[in-house]
N, C-alpha and C. Protein backbone atom coordinates (compact mmCIF):
# COMPACT_ATOMS: atom_id res chain seq x y z
N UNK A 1 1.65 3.42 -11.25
CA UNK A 1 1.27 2.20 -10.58
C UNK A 1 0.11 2.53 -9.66
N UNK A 2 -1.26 1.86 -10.00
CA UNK A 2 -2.32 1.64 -9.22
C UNK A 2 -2.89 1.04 -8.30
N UNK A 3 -2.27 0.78 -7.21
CA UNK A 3 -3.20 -0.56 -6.87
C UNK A 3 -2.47 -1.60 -6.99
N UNK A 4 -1.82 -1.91 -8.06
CA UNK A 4 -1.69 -3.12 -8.48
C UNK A 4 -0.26 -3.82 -7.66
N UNK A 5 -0.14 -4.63 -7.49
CA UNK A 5 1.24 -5.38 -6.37
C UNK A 5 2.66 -4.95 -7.05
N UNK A 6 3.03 -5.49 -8.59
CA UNK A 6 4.26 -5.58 -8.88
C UNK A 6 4.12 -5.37 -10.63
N UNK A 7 3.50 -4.27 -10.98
CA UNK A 7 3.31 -4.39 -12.51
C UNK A 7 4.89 -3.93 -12.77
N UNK A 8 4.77 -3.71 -14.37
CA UNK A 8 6.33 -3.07 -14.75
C UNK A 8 6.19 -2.08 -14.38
N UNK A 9 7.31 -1.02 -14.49
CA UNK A 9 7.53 0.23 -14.05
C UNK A 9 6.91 0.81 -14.89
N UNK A 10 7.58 1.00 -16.03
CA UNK A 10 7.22 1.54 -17.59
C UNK A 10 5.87 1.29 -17.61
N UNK A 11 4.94 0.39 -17.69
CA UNK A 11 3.73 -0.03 -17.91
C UNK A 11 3.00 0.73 -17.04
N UNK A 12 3.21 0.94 -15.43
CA UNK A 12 2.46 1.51 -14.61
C UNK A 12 2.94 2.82 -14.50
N UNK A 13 3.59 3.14 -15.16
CA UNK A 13 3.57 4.94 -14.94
C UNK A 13 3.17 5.77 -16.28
N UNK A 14 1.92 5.00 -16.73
CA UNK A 14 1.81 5.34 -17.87
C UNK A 14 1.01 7.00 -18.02
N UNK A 15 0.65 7.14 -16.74
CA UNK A 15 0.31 8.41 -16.39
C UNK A 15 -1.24 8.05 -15.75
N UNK A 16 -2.43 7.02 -16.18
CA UNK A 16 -3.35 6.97 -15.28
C UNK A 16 -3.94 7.79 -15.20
N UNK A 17 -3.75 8.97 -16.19
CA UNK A 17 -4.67 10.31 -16.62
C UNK A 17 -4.42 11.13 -15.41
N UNK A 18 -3.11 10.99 -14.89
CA UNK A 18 -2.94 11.84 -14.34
C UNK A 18 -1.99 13.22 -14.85
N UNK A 19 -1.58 13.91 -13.79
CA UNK A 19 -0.55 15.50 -14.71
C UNK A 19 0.71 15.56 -13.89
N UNK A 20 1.65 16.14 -14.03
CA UNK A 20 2.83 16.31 -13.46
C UNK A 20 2.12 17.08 -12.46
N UNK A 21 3.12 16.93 -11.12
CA UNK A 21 3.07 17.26 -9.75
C UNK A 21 3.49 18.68 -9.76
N UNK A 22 4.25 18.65 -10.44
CA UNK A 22 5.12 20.42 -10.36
C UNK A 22 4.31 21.22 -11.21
N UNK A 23 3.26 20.65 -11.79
CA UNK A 23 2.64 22.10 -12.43
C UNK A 23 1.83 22.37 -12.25
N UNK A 24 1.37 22.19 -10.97
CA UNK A 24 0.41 22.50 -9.87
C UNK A 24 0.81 23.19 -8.62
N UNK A 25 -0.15 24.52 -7.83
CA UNK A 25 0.77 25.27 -7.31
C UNK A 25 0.47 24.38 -5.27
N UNK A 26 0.39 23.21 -5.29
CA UNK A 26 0.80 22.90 -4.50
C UNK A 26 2.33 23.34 -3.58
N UNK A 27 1.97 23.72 -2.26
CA UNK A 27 3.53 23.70 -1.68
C UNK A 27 4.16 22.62 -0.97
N UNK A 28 5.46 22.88 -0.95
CA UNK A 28 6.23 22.08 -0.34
C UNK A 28 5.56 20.84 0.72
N UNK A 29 5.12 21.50 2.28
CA UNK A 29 4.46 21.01 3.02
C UNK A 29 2.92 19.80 2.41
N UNK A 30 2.48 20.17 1.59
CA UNK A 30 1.11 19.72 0.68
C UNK A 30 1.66 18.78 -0.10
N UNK A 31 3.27 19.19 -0.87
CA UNK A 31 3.48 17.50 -1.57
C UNK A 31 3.96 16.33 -0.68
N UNK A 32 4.40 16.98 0.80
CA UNK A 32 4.81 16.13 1.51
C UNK A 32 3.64 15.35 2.59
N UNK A 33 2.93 15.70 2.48
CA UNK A 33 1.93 15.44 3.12
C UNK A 33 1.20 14.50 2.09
N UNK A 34 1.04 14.71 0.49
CA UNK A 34 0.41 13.82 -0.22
C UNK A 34 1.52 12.10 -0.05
N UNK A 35 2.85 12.60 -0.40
CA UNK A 35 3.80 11.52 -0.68
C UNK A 35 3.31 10.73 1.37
N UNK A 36 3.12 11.33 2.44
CA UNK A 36 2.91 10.21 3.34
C UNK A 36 1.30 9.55 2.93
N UNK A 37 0.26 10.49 2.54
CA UNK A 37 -0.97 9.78 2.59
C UNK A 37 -0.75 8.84 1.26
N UNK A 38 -0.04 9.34 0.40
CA UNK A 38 0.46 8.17 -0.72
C UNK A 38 0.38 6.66 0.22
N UNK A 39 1.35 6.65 0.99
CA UNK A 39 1.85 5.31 1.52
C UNK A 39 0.40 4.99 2.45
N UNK A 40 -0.28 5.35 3.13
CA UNK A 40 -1.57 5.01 3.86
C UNK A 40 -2.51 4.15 2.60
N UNK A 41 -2.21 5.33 1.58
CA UNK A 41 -3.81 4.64 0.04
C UNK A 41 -3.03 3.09 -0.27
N UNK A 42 -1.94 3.11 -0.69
CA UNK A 42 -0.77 2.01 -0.79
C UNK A 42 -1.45 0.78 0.41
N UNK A 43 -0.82 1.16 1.69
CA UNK A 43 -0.87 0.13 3.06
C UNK A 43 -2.98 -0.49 2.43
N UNK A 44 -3.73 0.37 2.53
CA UNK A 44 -5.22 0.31 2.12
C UNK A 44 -5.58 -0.87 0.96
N UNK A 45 -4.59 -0.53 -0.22
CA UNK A 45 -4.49 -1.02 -1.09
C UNK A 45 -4.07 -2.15 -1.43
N UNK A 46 -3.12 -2.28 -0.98
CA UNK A 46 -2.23 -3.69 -0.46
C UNK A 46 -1.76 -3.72 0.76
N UNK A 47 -2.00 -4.43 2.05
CA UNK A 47 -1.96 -4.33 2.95
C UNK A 47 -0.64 -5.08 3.30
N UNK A 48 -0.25 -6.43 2.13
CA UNK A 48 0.74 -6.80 2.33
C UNK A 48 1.93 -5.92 2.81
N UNK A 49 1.86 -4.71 1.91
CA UNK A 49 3.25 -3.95 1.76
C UNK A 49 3.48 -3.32 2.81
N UNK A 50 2.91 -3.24 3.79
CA UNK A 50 2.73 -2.64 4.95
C UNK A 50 3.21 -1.36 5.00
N UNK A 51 2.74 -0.55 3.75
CA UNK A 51 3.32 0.57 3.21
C UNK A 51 2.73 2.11 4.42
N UNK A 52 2.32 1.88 5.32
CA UNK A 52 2.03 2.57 6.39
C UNK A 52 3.36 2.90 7.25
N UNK A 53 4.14 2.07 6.55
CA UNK A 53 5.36 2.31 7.94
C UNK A 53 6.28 3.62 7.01
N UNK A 54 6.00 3.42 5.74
CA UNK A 54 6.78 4.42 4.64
C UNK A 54 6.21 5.33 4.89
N UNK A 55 4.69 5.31 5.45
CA UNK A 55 4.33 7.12 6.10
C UNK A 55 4.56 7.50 7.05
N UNK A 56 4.93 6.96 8.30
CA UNK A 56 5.75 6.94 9.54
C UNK A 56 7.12 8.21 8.69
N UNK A 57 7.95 6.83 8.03
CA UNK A 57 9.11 7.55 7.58
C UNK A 57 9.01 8.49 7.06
N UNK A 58 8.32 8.91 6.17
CA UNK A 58 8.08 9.93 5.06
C UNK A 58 7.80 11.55 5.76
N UNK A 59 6.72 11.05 7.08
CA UNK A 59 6.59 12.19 7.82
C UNK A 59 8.11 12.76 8.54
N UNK A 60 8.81 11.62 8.86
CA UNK A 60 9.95 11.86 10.12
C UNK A 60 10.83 12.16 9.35
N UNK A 61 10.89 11.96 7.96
CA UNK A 61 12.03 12.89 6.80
C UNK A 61 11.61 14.42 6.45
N UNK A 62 10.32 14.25 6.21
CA UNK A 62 9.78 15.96 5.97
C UNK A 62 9.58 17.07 6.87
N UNK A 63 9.59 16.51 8.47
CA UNK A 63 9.19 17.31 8.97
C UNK A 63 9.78 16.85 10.17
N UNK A 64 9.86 18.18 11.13
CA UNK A 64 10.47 17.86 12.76
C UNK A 64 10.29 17.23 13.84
N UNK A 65 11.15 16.19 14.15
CA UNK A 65 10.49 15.17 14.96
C UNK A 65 9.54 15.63 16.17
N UNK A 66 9.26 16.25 16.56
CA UNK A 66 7.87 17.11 17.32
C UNK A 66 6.55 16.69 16.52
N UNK A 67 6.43 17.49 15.28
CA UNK A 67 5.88 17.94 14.37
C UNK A 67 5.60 16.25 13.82
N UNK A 68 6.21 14.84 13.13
CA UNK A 68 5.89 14.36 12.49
C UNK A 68 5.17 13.39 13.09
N UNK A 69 5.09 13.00 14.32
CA UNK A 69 4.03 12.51 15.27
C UNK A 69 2.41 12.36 14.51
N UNK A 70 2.47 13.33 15.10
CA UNK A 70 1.16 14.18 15.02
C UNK A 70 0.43 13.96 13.72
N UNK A 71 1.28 14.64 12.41
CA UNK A 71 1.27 15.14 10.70
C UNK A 71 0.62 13.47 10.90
N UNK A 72 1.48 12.50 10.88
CA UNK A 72 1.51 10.87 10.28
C UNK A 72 0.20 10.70 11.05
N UNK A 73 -0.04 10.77 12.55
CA UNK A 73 -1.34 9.99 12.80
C UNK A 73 -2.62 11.28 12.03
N UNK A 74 -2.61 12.12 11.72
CA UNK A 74 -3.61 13.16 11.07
C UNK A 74 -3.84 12.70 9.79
N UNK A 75 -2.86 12.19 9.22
CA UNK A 75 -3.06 12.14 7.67
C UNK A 75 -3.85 10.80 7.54
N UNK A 76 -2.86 9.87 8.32
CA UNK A 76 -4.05 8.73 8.20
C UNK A 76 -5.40 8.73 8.82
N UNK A 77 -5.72 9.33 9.74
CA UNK A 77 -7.17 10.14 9.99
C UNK A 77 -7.95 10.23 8.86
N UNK A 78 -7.67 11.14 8.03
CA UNK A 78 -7.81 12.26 6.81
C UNK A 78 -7.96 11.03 6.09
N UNK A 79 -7.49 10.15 5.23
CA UNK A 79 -7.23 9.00 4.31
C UNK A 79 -8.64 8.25 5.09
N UNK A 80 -8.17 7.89 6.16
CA UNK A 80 -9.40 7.00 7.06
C UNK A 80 -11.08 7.52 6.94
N UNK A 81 -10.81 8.54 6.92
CA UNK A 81 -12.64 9.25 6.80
C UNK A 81 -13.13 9.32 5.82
N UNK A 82 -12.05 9.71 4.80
CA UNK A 82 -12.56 9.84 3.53
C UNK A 82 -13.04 8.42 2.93
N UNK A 83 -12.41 7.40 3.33
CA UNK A 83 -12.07 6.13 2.93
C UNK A 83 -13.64 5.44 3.25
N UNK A 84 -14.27 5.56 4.62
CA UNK A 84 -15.54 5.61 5.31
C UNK A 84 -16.51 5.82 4.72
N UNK A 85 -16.67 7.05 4.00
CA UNK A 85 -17.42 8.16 3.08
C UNK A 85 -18.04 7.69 1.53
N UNK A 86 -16.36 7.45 1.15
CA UNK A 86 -16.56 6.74 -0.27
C UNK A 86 -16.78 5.15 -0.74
N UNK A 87 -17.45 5.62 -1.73
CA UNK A 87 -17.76 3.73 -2.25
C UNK A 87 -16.81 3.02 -3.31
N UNK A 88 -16.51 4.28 -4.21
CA UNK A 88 -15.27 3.37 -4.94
C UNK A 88 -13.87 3.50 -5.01
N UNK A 89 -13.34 2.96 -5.95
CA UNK A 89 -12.14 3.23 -5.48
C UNK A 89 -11.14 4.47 -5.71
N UNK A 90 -10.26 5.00 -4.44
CA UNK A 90 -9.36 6.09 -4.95
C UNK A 90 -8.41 5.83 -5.50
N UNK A 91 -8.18 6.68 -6.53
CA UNK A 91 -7.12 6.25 -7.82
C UNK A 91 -5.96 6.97 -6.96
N UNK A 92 -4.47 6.34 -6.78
CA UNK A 92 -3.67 7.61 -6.67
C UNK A 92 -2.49 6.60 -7.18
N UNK A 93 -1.18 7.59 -6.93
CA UNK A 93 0.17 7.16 -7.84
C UNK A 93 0.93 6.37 -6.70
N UNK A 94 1.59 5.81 -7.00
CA UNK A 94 2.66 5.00 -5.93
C UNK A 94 3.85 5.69 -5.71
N UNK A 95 3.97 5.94 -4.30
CA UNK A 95 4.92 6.49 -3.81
C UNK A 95 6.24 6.05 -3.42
N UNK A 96 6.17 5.00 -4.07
CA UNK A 96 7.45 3.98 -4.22
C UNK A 96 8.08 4.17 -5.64
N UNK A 97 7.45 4.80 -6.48
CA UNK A 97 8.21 4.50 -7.92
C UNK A 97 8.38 6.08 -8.40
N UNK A 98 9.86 6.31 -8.53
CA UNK A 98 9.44 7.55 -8.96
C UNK A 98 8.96 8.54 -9.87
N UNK A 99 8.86 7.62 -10.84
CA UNK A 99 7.73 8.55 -12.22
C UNK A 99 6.63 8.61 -11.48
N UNK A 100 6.01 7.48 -11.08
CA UNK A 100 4.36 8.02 -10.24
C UNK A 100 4.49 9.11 -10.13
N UNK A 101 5.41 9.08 -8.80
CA UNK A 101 5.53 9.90 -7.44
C UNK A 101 5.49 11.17 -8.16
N UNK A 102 5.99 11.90 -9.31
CA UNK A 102 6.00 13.11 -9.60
C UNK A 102 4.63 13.55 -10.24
N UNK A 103 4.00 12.57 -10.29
CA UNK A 103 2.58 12.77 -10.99
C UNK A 103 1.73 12.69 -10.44
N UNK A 104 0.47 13.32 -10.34
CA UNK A 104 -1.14 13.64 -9.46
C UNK A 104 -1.99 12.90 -10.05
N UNK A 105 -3.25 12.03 -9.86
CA UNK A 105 -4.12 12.03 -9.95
C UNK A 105 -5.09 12.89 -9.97
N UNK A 106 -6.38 12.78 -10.94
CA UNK A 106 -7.29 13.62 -10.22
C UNK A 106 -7.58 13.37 -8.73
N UNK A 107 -8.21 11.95 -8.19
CA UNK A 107 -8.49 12.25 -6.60
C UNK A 107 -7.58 12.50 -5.58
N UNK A 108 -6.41 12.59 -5.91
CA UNK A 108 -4.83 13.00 -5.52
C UNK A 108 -5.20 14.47 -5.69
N UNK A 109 -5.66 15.09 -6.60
CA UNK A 109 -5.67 16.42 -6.90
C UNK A 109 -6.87 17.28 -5.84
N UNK A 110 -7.99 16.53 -5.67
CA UNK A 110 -8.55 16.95 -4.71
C UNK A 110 -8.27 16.23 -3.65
N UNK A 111 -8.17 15.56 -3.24
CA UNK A 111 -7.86 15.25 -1.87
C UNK A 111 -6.32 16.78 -1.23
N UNK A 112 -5.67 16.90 -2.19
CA UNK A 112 -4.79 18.00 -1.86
C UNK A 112 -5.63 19.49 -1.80
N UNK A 113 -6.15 19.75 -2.69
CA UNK A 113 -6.94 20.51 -2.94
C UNK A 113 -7.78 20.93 -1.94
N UNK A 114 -8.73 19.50 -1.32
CA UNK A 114 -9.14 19.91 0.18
C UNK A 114 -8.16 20.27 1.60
N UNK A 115 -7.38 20.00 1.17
CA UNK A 115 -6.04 20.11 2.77
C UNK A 115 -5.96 21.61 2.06
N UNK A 116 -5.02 22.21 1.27
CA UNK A 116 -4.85 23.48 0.68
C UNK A 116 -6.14 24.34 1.82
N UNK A 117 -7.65 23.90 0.92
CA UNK A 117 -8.49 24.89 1.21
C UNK A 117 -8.88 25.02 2.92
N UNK A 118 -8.42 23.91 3.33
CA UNK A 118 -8.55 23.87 4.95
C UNK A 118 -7.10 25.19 5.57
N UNK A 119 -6.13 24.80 4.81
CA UNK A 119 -5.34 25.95 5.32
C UNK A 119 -5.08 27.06 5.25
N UNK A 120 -6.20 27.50 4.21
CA UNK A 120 -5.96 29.05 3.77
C UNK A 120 -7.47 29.38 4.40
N UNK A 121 -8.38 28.59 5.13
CA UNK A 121 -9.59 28.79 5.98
C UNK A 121 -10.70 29.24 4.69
N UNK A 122 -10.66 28.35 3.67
CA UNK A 122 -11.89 28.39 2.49
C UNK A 122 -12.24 27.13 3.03
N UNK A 123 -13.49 27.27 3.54
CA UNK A 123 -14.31 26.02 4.37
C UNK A 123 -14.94 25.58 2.94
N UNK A 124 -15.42 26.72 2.01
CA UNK A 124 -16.51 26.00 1.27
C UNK A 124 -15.58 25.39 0.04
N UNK A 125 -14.83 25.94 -0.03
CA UNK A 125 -14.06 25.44 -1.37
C UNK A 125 -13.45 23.89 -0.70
N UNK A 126 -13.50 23.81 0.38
CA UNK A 126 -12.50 22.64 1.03
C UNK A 126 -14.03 21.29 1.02
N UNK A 127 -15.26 22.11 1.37
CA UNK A 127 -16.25 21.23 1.15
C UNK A 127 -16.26 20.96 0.06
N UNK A 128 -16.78 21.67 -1.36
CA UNK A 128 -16.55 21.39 -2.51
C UNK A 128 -15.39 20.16 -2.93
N UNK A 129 -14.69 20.40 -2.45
CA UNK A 129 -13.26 18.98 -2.79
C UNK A 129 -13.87 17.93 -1.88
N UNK A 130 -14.29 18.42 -0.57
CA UNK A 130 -15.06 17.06 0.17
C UNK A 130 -16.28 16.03 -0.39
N UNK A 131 -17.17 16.78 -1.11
CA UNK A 131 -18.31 16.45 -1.42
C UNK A 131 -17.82 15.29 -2.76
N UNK A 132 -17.01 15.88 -3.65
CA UNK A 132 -16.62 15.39 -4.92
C UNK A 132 -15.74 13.65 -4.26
N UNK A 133 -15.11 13.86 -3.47
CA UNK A 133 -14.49 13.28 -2.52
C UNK A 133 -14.98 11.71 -1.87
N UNK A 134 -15.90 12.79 -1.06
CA UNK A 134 -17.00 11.58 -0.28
C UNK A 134 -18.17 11.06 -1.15
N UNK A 135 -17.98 11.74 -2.16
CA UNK A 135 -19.11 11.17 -3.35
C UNK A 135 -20.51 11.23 -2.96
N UNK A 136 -20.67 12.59 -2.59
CA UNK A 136 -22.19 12.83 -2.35
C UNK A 136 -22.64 12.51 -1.08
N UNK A 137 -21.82 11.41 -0.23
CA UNK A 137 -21.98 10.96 1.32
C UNK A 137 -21.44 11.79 1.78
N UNK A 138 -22.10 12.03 3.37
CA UNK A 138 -21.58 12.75 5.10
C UNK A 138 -19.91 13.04 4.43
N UNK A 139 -19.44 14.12 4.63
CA UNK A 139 -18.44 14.49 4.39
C UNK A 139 -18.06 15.22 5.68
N UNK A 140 -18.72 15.46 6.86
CA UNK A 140 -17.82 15.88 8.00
C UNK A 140 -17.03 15.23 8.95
N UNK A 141 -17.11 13.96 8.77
CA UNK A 141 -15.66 13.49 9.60
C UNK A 141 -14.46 13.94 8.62
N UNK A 142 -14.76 13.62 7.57
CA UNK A 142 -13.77 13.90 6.36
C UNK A 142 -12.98 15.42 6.55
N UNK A 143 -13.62 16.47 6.66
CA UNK A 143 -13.68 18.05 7.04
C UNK A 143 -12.82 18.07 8.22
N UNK A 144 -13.41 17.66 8.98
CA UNK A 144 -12.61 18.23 10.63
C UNK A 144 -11.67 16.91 10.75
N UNK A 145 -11.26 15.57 10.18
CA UNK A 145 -10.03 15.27 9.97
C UNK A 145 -8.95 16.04 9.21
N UNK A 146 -9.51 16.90 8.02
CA UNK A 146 -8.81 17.70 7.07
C UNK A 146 -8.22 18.48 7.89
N UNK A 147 -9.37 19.35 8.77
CA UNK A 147 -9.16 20.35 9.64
C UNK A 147 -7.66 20.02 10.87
N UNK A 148 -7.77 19.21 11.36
CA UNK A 148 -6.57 18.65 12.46
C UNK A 148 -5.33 18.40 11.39
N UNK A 149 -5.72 17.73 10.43
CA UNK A 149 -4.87 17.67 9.40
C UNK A 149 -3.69 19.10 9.07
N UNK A 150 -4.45 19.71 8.35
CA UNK A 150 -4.65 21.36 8.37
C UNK A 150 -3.54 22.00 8.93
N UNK A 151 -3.69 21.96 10.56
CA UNK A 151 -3.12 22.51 11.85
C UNK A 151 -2.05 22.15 11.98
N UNK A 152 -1.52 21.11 11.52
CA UNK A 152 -0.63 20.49 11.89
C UNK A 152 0.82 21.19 11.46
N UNK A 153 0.43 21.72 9.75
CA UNK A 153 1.13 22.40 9.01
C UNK A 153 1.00 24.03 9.35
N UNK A 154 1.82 24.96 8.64
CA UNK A 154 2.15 26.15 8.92
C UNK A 154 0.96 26.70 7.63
N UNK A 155 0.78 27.88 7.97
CA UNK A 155 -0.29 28.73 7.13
C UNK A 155 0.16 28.05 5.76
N UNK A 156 -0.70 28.27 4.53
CA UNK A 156 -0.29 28.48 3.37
C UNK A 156 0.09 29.33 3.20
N UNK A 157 1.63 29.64 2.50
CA UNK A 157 2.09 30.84 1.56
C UNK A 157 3.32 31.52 3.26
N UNK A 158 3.21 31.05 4.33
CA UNK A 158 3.80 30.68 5.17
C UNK A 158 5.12 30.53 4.78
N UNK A 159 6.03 30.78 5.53
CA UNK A 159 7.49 29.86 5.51
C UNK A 159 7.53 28.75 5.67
N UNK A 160 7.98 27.86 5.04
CA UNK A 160 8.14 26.31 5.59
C UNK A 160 8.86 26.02 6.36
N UNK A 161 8.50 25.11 7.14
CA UNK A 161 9.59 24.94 8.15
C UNK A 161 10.52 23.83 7.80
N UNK A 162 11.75 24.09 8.96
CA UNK A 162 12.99 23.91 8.00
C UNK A 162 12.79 22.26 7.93
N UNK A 163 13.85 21.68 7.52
CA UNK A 163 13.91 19.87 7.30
C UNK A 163 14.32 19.57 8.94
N UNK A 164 13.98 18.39 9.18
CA UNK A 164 14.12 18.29 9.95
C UNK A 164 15.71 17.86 10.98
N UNK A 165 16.10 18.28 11.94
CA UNK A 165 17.27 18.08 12.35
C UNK A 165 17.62 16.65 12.55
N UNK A 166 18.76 16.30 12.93
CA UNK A 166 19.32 14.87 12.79
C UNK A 166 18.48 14.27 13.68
N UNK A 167 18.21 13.15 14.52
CA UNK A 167 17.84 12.57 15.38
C UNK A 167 18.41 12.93 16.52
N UNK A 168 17.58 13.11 17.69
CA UNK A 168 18.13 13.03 18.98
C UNK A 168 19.37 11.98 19.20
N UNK A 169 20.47 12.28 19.50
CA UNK A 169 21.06 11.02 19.84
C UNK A 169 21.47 9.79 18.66
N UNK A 170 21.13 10.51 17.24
CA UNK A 170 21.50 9.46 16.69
C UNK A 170 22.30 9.87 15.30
């Protein structure tokens, strides 16, 4: 599902030329971070769905309430600059359905691809995904949103950190 409000399931997960998620060496932290900017391209996309609040959640399920603050306003940063940059449209999968959800896009593939290269400190390889990205336009807000982005998470190849504990108080 693209973009589109309410197609069939079957019909919209027809793959969109995209590849399975798992056979890519994305980690843990990097698919969770795509599945919240999922819901930002979504909210962008259809604004009705107010699918921004599913990245709120998405962060405060993956990661420690300290920690998902921060991740959620970075990513939409990151989504926001790039969004600035480029002229047409970004293809990605819906993070509401779950055949999408297990499947990448190509600009899904770099847009991850640039977070990756921001965290293992390959500036140029992270430009390279920027440039392709921002489509030939200013790609440094794009970069040093990646970059805060980046920080937020633990090294690549890192331990992940754990799920997050119950709620304070709840």
């Amino acid at each position: 599902m693209n973009q589109s409000a309410t197609p069939p399931r079957a019909a919209a997960c027809a793959g969109h030329r995209s590849e399975p998620l798992d056979a890519l060496s994305f980690d843990a932290a990097e698919r969770d971070v795509l599945t919240i900017a999922r819901h930002y391209f979504r909210s962008f996309a259809m604004p009705g769905t107010q699918s921004w609040i599913g990245g709120i959640g998405a962060a405060l399920a993956a990661f420690d309430h300290d920690r998902a603050p921060g991740l959620a306003v970075a990513a939409v940063a990151a989504v926001q600059a790039m969004r600035q940059a480029r002229a047409s449209t970004f293809r990605f999968n819906d993070p509401c359905c779950p055949d999408c959800a297990r499947r990448i896009t190509r600009h899904e593939k770099a847009w991850l691809g640039a977070l990756a290269a921001m965290r293992e400190r390959a500036h140029e390889r992270a430009s390279g995904h920027a440039v392709i990205l921002c489509e030939g336009a200013d790609h440094a807000a794009f970069l040093r949103a990646m970059a805060v982005l980046a920080g937020h998470l633990p090294p690549r190849g890192a331990a992940a950190p754990g799920r997050p504990a119950p709620f304070p108080g709840g």
